[in-house]
Protein backbone atom coordinates (compact mmCIF):
# COMPACT_ATOMS: atom_id res chain seq x y z
CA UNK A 1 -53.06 -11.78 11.37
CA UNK A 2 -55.56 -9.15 9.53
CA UNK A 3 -56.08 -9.96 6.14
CA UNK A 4 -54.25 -6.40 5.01
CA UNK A 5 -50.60 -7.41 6.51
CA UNK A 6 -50.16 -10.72 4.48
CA UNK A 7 -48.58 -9.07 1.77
CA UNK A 8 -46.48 -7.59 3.79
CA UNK A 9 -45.28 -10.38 5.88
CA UNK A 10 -44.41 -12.31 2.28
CA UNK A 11 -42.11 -9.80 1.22
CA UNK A 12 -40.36 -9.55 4.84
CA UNK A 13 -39.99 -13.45 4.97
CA UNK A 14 -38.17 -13.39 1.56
CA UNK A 15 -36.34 -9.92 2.65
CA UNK A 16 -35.07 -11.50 6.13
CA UNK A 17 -34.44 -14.89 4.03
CA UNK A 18 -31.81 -12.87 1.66
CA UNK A 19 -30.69 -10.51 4.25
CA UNK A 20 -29.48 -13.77 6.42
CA UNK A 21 -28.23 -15.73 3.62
CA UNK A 22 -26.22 -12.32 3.25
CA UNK A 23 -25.02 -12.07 6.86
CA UNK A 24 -24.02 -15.49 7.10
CA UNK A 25 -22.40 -16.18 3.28
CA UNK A 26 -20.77 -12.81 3.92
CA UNK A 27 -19.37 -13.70 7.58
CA UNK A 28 -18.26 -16.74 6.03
CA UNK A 29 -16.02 -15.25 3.78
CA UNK A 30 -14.78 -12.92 6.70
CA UNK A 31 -13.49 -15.69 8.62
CA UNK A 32 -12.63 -18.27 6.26
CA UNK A 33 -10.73 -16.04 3.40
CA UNK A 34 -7.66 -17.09 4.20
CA UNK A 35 -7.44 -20.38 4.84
CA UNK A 36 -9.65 -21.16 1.38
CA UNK A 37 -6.90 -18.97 -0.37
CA UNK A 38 -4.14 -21.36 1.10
CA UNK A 39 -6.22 -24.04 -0.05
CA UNK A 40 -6.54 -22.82 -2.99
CA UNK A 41 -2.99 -21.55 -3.95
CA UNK A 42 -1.97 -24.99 -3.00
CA UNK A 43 -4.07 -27.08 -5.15
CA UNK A 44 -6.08 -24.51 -8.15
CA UNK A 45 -7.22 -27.95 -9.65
CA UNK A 46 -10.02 -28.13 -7.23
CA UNK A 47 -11.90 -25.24 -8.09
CA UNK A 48 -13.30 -26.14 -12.12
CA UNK A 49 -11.10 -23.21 -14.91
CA UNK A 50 -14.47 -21.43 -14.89
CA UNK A 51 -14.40 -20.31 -11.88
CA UNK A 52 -10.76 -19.82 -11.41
CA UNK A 53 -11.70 -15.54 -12.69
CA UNK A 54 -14.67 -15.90 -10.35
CA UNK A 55 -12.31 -17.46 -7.70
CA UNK A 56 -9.75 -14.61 -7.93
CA UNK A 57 -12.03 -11.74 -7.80
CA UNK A 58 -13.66 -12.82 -4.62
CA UNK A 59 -10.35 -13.39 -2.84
CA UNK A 60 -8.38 -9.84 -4.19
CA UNK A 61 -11.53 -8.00 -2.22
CA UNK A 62 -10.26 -7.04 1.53
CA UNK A 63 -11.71 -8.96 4.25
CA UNK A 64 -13.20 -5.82 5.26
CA UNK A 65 -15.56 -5.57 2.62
CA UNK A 66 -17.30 -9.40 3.73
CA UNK A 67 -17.05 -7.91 7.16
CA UNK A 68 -19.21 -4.95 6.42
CA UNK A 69 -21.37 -6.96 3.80
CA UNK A 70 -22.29 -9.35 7.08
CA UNK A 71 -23.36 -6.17 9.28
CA UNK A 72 -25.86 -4.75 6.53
CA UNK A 73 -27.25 -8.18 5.93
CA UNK A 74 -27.77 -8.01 9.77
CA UNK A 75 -28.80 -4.41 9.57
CA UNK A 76 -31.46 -5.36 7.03
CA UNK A 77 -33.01 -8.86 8.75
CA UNK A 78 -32.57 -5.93 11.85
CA UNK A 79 -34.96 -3.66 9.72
CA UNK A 80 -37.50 -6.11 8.30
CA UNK A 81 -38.15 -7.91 12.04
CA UNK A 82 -38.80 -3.91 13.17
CA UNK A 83 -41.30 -3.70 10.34
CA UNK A 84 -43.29 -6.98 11.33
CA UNK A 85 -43.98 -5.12 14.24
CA UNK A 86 -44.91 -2.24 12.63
CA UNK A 87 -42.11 0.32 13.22
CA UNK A 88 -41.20 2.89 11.18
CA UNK A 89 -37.59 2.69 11.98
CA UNK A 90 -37.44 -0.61 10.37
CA UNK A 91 -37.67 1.10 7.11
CA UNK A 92 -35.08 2.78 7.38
CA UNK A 93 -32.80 0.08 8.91
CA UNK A 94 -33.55 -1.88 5.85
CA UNK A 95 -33.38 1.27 3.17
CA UNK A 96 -30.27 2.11 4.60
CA UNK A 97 -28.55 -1.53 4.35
CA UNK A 98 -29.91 -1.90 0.69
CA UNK A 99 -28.82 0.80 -0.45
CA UNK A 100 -25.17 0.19 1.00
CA UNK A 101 -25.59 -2.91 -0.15
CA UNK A 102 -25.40 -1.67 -4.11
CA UNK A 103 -23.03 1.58 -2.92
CA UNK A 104 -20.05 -1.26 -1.40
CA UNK A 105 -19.05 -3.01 -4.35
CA UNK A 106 -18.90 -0.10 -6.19
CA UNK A 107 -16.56 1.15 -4.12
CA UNK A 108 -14.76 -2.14 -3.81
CA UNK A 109 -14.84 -3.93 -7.04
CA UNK A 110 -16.25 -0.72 -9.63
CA UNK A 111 -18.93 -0.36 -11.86
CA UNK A 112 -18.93 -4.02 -13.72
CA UNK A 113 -20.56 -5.18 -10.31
CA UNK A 114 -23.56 -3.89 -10.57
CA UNK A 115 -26.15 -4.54 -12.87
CA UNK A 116 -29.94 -2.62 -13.58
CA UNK A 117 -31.83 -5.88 -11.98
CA UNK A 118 -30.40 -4.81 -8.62
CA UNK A 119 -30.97 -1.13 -8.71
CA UNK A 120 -34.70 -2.52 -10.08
CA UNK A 121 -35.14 -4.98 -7.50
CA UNK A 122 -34.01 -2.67 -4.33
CA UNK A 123 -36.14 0.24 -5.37
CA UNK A 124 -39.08 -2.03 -5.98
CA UNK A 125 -38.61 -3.69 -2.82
CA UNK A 126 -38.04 -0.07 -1.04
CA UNK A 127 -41.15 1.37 -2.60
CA UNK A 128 -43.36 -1.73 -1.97
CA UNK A 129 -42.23 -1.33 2.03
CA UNK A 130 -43.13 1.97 1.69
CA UNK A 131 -46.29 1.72 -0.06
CA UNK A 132 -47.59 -1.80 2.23
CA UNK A 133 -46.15 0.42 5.63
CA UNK A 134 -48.19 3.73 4.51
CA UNK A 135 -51.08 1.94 4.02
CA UNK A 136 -51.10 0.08 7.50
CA UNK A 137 -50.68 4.11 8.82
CA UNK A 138 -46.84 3.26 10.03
CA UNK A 139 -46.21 6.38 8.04
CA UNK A 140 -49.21 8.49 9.64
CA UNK A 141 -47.93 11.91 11.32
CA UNK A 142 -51.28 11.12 13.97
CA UNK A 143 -49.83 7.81 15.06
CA UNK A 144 -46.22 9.24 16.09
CA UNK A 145 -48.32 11.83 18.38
CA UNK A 146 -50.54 8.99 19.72
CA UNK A 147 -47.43 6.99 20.31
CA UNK A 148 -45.56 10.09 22.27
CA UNK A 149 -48.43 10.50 24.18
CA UNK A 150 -49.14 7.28 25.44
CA UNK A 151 -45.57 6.66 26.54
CA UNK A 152 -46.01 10.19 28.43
């Protein structure tokens, strides 16, 4: 691996590593949001008083919501495996899941979701892809004519 890509690679491992726990947490509550809410409404003991608020807001939200929360944490592991190789598309894969990803639960839940630290962490992560891709010339006008020409 040249030297000039590790950077890179770090921030996709922790990017695919969040985008999964995503898809899967998310999918999770897709399938399963039901059934906990009967277990729940049968026995509210079990979860501790603290999180009964917690408890309720997660269950009001449509199953929808987890559904389409699942496909843009796939969307973005999508987008970060298309940037290990290079691909400019995989850029905007991922910018386009992250930034759904903070546009959703405003939608859903309203503006109490969402808080500065994940408008600061997205852009930072968007502008260090950016930055890291343009460097490695993924962003280079030459290399989409070099790549047209050779699959000519």
């Amino acid at each position: 691996m040249r030297k000039s890509k590790i950077g890179l690679c770090i921030l996709l491992v922790m990017s695919i590593v969040y985008g999964a726990m995503m898809f899967f947490g998310s999918l999770s509550m897709a399938v399963a949001l039901p059934m906990l809410d009967a277990i729940y409404s049968a026995n509210p003991t079990m979860i501790p008083p603290e999180m009964h608020t917690a408890w309720e807001r997660m269950s009001s939200l449509p199953r929808a919501f987890y559904a389409v929360m699942a496909l843009l944490g796939a969307l973005s592991v999508t987008g970060c495996v298309l940037m290990w190789n290079l691909r400019k598309s995989g850029y905007h894969f991922y910018a386009i899941a992250q930034l759904l990803m903070l546009v959703l639960p405003l939608l859903f839940i309203g503006k109490g979701f969402l808080g500065p630290g994940d408008i600061m962490f997205t852009a930072l992560f968007l502008f260090v892809y950016y930055f890291q891709l343009k460097r490695l010339g993924v962003f280079d006008p030459q290399e989409e004519v070099n790549e047209t020409e050779n699959n000519d």
